[in-house]
N, C-alpha and C. Protein backbone atom coordinates (compact mmCIF):
# COMPACT_ATOMS: atom_id res chain seq x y z
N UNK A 1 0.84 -1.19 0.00
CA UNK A 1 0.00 0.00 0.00
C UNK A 1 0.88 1.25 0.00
N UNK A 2 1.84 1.36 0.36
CA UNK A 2 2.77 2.32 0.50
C UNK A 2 3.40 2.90 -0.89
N UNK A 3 3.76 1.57 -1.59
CA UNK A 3 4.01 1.84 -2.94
C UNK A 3 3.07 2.86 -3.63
N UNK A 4 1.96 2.41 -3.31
CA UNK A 4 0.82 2.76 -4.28
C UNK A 4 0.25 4.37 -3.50
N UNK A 5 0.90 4.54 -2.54
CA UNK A 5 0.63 6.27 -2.07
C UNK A 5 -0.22 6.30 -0.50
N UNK A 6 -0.47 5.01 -0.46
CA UNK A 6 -1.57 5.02 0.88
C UNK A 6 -0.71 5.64 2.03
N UNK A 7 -2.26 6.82 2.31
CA UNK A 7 -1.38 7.44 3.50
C UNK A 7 -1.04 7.34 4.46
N UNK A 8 -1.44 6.34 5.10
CA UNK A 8 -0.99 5.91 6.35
C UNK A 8 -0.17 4.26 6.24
N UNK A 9 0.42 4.08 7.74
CA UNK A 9 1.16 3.18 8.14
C UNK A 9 0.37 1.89 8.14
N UNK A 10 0.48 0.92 7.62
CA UNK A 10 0.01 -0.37 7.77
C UNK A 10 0.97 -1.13 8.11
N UNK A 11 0.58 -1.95 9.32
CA UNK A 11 1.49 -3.61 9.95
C UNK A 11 0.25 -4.38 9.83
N UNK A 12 1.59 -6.01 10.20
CA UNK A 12 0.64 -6.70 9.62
C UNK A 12 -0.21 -6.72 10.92
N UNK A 13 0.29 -6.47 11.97
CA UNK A 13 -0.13 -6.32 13.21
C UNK A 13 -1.83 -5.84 13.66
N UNK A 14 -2.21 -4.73 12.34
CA UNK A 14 -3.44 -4.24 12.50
C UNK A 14 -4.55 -5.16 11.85
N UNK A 15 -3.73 -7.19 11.53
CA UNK A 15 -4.77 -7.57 11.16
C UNK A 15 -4.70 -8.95 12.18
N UNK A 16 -4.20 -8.72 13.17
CA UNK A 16 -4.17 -9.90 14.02
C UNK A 16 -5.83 -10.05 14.52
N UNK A 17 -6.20 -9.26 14.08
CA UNK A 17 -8.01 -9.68 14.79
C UNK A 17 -8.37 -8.95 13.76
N UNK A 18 -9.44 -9.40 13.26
CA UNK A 18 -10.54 -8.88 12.41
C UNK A 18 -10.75 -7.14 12.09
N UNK A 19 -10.45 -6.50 11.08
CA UNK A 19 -10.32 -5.15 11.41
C UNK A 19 -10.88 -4.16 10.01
N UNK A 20 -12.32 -4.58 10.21
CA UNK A 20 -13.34 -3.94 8.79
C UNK A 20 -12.87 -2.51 8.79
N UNK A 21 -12.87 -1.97 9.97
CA UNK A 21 -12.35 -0.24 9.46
C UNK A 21 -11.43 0.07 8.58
N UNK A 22 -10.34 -0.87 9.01
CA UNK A 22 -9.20 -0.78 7.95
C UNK A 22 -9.29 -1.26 6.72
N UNK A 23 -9.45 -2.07 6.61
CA UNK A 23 -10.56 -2.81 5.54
C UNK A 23 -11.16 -1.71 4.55
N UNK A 24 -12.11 -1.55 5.60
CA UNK A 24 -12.92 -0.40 4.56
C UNK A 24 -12.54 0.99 3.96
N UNK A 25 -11.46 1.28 5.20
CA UNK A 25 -10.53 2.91 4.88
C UNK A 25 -10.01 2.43 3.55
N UNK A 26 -9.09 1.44 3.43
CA UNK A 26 -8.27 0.93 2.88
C UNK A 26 -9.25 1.19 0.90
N UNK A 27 -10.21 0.09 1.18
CA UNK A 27 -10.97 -0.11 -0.13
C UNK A 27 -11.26 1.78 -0.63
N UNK A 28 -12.03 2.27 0.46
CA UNK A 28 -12.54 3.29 0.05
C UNK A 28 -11.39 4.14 -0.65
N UNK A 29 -10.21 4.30 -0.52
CA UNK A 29 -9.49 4.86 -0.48
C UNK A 29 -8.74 4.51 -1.95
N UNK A 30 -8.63 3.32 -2.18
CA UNK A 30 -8.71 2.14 -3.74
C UNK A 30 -9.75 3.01 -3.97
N UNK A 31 -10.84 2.85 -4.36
CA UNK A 31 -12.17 3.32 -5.01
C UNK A 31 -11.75 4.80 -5.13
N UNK A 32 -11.69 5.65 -4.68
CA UNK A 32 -11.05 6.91 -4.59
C UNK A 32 -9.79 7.05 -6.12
N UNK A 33 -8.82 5.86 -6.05
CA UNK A 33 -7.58 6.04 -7.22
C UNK A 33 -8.47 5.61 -8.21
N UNK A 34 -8.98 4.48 -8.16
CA UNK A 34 -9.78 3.73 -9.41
C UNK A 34 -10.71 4.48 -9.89
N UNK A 35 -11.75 5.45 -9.11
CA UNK A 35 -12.44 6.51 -10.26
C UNK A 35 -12.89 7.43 -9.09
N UNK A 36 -12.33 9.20 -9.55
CA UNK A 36 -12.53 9.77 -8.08
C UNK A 36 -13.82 10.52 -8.30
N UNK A 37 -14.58 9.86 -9.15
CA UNK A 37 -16.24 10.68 -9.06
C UNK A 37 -16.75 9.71 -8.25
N UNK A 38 -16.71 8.57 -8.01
CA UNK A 38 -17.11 7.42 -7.22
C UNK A 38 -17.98 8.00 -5.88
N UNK A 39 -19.46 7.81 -5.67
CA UNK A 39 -19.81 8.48 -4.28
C UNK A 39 -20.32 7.12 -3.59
N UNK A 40 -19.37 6.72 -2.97
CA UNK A 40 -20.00 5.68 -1.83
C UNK A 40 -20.03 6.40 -0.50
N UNK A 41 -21.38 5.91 0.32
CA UNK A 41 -21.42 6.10 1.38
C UNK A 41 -20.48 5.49 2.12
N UNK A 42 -19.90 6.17 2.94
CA UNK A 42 -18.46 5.10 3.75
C UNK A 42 -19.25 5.08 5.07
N UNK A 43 -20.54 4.59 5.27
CA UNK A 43 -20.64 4.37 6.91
C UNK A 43 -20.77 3.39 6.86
N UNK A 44 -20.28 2.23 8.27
CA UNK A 44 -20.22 1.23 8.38
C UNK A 44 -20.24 0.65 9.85
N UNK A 45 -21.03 1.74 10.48
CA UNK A 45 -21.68 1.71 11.45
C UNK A 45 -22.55 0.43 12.49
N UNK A 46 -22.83 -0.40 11.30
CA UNK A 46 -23.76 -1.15 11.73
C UNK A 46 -23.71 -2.14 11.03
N UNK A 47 -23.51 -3.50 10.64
CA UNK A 47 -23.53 -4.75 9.72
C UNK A 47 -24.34 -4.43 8.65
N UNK A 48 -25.45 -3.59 8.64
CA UNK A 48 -26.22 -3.61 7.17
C UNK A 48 -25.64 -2.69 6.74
N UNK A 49 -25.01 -1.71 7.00
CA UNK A 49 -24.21 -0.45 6.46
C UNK A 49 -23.01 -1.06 6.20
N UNK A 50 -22.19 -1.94 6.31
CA UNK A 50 -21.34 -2.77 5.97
C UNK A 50 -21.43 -3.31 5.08
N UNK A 51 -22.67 -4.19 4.78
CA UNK A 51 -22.93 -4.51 3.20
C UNK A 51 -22.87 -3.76 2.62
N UNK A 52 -23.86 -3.07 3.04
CA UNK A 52 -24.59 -1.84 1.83
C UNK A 52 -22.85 -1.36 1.53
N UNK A 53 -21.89 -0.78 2.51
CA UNK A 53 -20.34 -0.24 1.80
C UNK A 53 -19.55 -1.20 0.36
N UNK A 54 -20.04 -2.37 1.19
CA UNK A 54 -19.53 -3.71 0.20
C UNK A 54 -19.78 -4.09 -1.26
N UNK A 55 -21.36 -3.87 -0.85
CA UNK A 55 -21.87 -3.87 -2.42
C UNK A 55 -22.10 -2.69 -3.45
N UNK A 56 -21.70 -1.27 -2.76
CA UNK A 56 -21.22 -0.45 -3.28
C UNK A 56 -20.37 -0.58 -4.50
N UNK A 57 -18.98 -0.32 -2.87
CA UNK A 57 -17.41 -0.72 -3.60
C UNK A 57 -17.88 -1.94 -4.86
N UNK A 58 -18.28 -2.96 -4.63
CA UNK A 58 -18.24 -3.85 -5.86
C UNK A 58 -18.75 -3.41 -7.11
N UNK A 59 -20.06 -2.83 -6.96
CA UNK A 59 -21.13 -2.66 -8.20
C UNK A 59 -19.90 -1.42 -8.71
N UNK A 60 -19.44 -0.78 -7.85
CA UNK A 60 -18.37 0.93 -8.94
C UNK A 60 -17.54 0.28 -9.30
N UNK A 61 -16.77 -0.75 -9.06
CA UNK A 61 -15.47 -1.27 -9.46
C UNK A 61 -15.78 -2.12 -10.14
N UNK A 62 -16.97 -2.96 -9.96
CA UNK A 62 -17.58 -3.80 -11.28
C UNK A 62 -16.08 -5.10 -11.50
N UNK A 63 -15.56 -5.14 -10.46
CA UNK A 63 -14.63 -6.61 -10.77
C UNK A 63 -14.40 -7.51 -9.42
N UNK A 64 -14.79 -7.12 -8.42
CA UNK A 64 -14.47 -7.90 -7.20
C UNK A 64 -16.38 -8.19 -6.65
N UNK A 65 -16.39 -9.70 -6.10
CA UNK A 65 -17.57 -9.99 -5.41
C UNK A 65 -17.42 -9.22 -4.19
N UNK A 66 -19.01 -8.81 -3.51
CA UNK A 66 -18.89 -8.43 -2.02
C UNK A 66 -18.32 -9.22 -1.22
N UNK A 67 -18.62 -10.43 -1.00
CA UNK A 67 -18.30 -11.97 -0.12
C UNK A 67 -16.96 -11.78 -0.25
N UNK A 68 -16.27 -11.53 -1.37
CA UNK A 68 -14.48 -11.89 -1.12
C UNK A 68 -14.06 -10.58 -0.37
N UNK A 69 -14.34 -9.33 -0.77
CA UNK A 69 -14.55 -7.91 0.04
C UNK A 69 -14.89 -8.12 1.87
N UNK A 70 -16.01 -8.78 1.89
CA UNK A 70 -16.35 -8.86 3.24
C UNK A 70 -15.91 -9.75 3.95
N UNK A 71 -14.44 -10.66 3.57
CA UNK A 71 -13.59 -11.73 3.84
C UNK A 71 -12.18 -11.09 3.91
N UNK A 72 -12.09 -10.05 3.66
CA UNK A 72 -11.32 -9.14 3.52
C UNK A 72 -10.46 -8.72 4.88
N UNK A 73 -11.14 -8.86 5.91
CA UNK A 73 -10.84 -8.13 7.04
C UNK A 73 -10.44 -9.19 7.89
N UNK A 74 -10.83 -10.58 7.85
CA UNK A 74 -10.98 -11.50 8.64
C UNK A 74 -9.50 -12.29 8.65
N UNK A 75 -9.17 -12.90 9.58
CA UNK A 75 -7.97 -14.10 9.54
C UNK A 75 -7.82 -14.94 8.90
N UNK A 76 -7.08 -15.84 8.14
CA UNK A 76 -7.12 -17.06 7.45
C UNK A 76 -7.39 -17.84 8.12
N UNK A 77 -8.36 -18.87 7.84
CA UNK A 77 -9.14 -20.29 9.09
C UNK A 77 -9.74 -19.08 9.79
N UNK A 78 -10.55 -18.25 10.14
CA UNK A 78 -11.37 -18.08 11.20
C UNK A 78 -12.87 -17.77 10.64
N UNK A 79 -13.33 -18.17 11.26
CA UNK A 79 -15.14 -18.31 10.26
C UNK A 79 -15.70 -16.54 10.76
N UNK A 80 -15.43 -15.74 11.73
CA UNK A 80 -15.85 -14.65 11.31
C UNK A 80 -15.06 -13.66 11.25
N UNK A 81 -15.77 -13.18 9.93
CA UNK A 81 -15.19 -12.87 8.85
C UNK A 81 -15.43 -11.26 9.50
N UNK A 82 -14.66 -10.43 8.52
CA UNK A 82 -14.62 -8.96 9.31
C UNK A 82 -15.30 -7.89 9.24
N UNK A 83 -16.65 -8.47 7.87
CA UNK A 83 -17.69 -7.61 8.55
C UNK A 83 -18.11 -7.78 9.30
N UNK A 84 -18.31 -8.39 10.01
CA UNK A 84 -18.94 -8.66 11.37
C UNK A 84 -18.52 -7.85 13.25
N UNK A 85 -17.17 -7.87 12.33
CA UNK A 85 -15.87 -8.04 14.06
C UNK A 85 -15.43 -6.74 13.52
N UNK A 86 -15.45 -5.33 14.60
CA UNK A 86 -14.94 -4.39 14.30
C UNK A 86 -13.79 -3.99 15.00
């Protein structure tokens, strides 16, 4: 991410537990380089506002499923996944 201009510090550390904010800063922030008329709501407040961010980001970028997006945040082997776990 650094390469690519992201402004802040990422370890891998900020993914030892499930961590949709970052997650989602992260995507929104992708969506932002990939087309900057793009208006997604970024609240994610609440698990249905989490989708609703998910299937956003997907339908504007038109190449990634929500499900792999909302798997995004989560650990390898752990069944919940990081929309869920904030």
């Amino acid at each position: 991410m650094r390469s690519l201009g992201y402004p802040r510090i990422i370890s891998m550390e900020n993914f030892r537990n499930p961590n949709f904010e970052l997650v989602a800063d992260c995507l929104d922030w992708l969506l932002q380089r990939y087309d900057d008329s793009a208006d997604v709501d970024d609240d994610i407040s609440t698990e249905t506002d989490r989708v609703n961010f998910l299937k956003a980001v997907a339908q504007v970028s038109g190449r990634t499923s929500p499900r792999a997006l909302a798997g995004a945040g989560a650990r390898r082997g752990s069944r919940s996944g990081g929309l869920y776990h904030q």
